[in-house]
Protein backbone atom coordinates (compact mmCIF):
# COMPACT_ATOMS: atom_id res chain seq x y z
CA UNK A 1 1.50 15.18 7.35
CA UNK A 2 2.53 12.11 9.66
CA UNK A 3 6.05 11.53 9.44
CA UNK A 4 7.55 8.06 9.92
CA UNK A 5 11.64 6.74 9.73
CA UNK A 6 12.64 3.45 8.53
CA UNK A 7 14.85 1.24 10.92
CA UNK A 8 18.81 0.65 9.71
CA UNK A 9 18.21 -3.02 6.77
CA UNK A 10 21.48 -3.22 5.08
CA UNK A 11 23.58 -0.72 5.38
CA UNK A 12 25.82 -2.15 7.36
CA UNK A 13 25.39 -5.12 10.57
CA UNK A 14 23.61 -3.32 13.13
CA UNK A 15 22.86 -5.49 16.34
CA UNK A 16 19.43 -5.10 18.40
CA UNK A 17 20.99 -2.94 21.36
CA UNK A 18 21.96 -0.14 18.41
CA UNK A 19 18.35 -0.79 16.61
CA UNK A 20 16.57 -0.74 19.88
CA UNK A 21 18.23 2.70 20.90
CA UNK A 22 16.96 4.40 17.29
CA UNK A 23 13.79 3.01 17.93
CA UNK A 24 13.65 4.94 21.12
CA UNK A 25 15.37 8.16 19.57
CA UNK A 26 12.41 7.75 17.27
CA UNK A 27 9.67 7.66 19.82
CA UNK A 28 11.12 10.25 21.96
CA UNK A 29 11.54 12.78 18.64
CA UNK A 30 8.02 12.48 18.22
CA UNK A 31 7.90 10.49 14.57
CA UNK A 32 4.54 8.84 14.02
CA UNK A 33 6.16 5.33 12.71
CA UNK A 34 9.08 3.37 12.74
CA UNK A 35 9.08 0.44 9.87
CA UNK A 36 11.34 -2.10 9.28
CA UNK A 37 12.27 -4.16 5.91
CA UNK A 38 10.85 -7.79 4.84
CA UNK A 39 14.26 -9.52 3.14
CA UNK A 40 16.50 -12.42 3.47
CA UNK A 41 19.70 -11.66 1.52
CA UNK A 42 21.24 -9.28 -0.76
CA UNK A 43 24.23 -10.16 -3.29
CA UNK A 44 25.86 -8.32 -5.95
CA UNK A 45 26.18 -4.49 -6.48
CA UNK A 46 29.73 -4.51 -5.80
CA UNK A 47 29.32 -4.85 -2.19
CA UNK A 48 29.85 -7.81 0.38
CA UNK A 49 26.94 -10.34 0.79
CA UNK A 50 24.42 -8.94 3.56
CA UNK A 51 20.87 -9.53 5.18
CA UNK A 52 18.25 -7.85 7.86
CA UNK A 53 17.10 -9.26 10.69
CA UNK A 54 14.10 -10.73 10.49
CA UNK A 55 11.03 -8.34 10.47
CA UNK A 56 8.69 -10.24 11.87
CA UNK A 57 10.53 -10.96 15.51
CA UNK A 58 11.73 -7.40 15.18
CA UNK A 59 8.65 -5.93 15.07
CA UNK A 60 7.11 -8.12 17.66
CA UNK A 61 10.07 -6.90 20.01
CA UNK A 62 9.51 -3.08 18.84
CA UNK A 63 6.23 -3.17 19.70
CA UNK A 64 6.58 -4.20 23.36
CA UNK A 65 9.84 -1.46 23.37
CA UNK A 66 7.73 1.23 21.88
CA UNK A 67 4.48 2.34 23.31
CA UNK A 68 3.39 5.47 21.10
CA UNK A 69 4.86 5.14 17.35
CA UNK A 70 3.00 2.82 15.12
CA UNK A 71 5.61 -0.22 13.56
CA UNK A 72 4.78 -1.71 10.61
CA UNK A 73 6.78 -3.89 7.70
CA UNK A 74 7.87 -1.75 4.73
CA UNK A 75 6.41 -4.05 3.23
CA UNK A 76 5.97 -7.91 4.41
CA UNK A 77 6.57 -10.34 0.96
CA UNK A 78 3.52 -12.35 0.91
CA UNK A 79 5.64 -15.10 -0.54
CA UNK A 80 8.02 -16.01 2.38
CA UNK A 81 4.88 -16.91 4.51
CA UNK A 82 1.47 -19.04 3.90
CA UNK A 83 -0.90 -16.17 4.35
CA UNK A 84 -2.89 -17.53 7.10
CA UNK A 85 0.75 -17.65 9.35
CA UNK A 86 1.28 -13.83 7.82
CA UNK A 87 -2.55 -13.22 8.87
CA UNK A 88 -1.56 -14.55 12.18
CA UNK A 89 1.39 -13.14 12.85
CA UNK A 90 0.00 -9.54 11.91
CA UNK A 91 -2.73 -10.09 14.37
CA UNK A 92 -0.58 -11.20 17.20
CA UNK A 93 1.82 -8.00 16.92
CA UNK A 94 -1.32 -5.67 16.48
CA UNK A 95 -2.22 -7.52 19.99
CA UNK A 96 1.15 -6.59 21.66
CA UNK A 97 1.28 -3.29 20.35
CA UNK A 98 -2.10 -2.11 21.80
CA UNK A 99 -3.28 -1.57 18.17
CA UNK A 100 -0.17 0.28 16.81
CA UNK A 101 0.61 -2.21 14.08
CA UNK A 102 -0.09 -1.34 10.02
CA UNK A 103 0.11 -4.53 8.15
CA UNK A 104 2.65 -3.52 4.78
CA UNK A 105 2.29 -6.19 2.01
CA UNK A 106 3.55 -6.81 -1.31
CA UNK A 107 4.78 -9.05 -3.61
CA UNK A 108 8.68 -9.21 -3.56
CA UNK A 109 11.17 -8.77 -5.98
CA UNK A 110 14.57 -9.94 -5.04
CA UNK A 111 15.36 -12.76 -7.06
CA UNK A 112 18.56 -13.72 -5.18
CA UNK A 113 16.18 -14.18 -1.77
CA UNK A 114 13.58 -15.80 -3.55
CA UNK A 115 16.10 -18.27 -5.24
CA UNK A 116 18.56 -18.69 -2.10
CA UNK A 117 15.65 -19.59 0.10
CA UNK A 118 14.07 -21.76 -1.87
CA UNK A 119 10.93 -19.48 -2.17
CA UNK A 120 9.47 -19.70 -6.15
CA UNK A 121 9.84 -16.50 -8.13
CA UNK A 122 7.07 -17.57 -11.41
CA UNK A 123 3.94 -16.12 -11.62
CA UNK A 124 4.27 -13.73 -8.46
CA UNK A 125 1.61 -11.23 -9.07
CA UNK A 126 -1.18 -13.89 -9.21
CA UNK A 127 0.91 -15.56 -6.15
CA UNK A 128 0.15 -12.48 -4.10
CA UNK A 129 -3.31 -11.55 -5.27
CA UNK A 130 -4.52 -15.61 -3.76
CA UNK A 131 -2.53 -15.00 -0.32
CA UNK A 132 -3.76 -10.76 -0.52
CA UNK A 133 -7.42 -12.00 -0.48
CA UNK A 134 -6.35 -14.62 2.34
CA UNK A 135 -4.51 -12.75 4.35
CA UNK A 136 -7.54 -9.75 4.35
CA UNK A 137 -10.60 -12.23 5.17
CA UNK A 138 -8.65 -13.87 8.39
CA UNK A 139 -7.99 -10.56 9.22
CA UNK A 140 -11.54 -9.10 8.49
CA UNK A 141 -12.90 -12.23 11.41
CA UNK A 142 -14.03 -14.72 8.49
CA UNK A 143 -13.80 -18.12 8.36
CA UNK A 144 -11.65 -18.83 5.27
CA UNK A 145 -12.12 -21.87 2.56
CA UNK A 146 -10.27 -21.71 -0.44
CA UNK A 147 -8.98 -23.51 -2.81
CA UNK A 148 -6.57 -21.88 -5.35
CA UNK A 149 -3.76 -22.59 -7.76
CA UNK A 150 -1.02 -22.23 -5.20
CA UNK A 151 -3.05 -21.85 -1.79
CA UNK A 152 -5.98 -24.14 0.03
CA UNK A 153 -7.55 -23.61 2.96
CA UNK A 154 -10.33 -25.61 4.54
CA UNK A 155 -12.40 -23.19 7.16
CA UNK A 156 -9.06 -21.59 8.80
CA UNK A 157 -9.97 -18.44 11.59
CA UNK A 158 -7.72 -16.44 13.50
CA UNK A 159 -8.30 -16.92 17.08
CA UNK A 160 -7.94 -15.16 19.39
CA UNK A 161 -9.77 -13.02 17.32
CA UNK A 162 -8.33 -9.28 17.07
CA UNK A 163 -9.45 -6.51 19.19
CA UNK A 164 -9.27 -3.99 16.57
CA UNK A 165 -9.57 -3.43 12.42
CA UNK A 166 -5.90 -3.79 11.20
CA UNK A 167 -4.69 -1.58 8.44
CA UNK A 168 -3.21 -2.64 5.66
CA UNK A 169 -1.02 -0.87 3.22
CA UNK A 170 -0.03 -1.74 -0.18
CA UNK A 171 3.25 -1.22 -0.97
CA UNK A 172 3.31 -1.51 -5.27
CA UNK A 173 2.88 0.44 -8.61
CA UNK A 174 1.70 -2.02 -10.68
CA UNK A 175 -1.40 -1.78 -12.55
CA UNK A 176 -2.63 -5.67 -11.42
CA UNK A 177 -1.12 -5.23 -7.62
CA UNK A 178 -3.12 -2.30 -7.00
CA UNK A 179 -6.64 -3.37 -8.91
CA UNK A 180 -6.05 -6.26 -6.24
CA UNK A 181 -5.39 -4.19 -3.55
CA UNK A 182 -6.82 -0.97 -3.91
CA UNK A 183 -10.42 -1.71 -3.23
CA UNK A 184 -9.77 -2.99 0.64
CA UNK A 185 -6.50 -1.51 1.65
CA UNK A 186 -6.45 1.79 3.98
CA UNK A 187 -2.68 3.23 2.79
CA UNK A 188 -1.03 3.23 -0.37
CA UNK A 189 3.34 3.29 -0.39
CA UNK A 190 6.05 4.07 -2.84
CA UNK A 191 9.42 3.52 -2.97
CA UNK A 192 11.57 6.34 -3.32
CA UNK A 193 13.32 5.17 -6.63
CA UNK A 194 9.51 5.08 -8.52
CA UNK A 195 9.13 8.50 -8.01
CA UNK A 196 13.15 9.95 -8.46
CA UNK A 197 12.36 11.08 -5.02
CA UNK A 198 11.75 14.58 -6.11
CA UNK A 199 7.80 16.38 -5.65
CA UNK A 200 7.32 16.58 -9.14
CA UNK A 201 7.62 12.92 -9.30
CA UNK A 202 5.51 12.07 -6.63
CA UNK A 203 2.28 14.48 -8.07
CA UNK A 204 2.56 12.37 -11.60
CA UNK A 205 2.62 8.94 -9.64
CA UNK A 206 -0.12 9.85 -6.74
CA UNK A 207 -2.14 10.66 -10.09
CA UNK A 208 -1.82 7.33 -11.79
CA UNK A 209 -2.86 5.96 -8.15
CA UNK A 210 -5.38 8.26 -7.89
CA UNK A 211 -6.58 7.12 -11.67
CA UNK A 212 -6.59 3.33 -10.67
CA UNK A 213 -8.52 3.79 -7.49
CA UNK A 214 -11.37 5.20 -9.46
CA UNK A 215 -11.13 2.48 -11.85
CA UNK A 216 -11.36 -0.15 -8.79
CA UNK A 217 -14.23 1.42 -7.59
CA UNK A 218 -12.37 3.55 -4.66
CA UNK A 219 -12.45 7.23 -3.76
CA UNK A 220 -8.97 8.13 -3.91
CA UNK A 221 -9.40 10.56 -0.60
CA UNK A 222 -10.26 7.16 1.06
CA UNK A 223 -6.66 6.14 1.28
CA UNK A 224 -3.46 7.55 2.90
CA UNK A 225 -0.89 8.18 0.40
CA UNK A 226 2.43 7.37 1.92
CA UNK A 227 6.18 8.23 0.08
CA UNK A 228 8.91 7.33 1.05
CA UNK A 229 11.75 9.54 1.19
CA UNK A 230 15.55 8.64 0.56
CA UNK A 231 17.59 11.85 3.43
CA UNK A 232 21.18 13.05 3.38
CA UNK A 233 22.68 14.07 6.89
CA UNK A 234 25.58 15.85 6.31
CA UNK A 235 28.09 15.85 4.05
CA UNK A 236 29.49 12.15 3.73
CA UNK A 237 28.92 10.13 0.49
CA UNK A 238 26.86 7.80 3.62
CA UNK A 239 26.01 4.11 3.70
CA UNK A 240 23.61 3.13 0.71
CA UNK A 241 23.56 3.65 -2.96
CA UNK A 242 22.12 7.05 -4.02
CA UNK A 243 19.96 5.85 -6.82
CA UNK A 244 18.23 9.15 -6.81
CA UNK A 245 19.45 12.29 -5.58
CA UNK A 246 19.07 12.53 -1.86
CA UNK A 247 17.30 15.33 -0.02
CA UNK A 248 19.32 17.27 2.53
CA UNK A 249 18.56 17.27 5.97
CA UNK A 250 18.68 20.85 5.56
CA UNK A 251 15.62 20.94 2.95
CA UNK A 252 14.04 18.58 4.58
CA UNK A 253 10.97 20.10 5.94
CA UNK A 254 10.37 22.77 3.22
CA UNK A 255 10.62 19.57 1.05
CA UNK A 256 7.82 17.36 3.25
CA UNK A 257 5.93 21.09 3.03
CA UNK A 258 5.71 20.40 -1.22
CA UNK A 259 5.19 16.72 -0.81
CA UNK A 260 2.30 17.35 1.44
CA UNK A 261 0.93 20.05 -0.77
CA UNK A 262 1.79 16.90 -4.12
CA UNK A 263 -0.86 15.10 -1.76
CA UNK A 264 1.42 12.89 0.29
CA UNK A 265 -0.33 12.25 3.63
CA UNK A 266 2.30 10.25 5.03
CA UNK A 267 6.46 10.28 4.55
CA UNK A 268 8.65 7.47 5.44
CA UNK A 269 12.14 8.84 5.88
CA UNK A 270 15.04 6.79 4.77
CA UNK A 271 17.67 8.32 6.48
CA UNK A 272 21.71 8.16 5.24
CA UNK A 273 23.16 7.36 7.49
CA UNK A 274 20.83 5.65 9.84
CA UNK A 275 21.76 6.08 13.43
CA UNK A 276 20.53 7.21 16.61
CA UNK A 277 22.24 10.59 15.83
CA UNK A 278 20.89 11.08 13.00
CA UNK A 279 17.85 10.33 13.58
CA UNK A 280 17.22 13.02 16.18
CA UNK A 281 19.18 15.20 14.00
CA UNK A 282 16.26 14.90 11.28
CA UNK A 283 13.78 14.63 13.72
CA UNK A 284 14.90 18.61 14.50
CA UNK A 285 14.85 19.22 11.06
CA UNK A 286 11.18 18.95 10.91
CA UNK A 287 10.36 20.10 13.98
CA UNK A 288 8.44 23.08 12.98
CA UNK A 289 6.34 20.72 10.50
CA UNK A 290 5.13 18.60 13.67
């Protein structure tokens, strides 16, 4: 099983200095991946208006910090950006990175962003399925005409052209997102809260996956299934909501042991609290499972 950590989003501000040394703590511990968060604002909850940086930028700095881990957006909203600038701007980090980039994508859901930023929140599933098929056709070297209900393109072509096939992961459950997606993606993600975060719950939702990659045509042991995984260190009630019950450092690696035997290829840890500590604390955790 690879085994990748998500970058601090919201918990609390975290400037690039502190972000750039977890980023290293995460190379040097030997974790496949480091991803970071597409979002623009959070309100409500009970808790002080907040935002991430911006993913985009960060990744492009990651990937000249980094040299081994693979970065990746978990996952890029295909609404904040006209897909050809998204197609673009995954091809340009892939370039920096030597090839270490996996392109996340899905729709959004954060009405607050959406409506704050002026971004329109009707009709997003059909939104994303026009940029999706966009977005994979620059990518894939074509020349792209198209003319849609909310996006037209007249012969657009990424150039430079990329070195190498990018990867692209979809990161949604729903039935339409993934009969869109499924047939040309390489990785499927979920979300800790879709699956309570438990082993049990992953096994019934890898099936339903499983189930609509048949029905799109797909062998199902053609794509990487990837969870992601909400992590307690220590004892502390930490920095994020516990929507689901946590898993403890402690159980961590008998716990990625299960997942991997539910048929998770790939965990993202979403460690709480997210810190260069921490993260080197987990990353010993699971040291016997690398």
């Amino acid at each position: 099983m690879r085994v990748g950590i998500q970058l601090p989003e919201v918990e609390r501000e975290v400037r690039w200095p502190e972000v750039a040394a977890i980023a290293r703590a995460a190379e040097h511990s030997k974790f496949d991946s480091i991803w970071v968060g597409d979002h623009l604002l959070y309100r409500g909850g009970g808790r002080p208006e907040r935002g991430p940086w911006d993913a985009w930028t960060q990744l492009a700095a990651l990937a000249v910090l980094t040299s081994r881990v693979r970065v990746g957006p978990l996952v890029a909203s295909t609404a904040f950006h006209a897909p050809g600038v998204i197609a673009r701007m995954a091809a340009s980090i892939a370039e920096v990175s030597g090839g270490r980039f996996t392109l996340g994508l899905g729709a959004g859901w954060n009405e607050t962003e959406f409506r704050a930023f002026g971004f329109p929140f009707d009709k997003t599933v059909s939104r994303f399925e026009e940029s999706f098929e966009i977005v994979r056709r620059l990518l894939a070297g074509e020349h792209v005409t198209f003319k849609g209900e909310f996006q037209n393109l007249d012969d657009a072509v990424l150039l430079p052209p990329s070195r190498r096939r990018i990867p692209i992961m979809i990161g949604s459950n729903g039935a339409r997102m993934l009969a869109t997606a499924l047939p040309h993606v390489d990785a499927w993600n979920t979300w800790f809260t879709s699956y309570g975060n438990t082993v049990e719950g992953f096994a019934n939702l890898r099936g339903d996956v499983d189930a609509a990659c048949v029905k799109a045509g797909r062998d199902p042991s053609e794509l990487t299934h990837s969870a992601c995984v909400l992590v307690q260190v220590g004892n502390g009630s930490g920095e994020r909501p516990h929507d689901v019950p946590p898993v403890a450092s402690t159980n961590l690696a008998a716990h990625l042991g299960l997942l991997a035997e539910a048929g998770a290829d790939e965990a993202i840890l979403v460690v709480d609290p997210i810190n260069e500590r921490s993260t080197r604390e987990v990353a010993n955790a699971i040291v016997d499972l690398k």
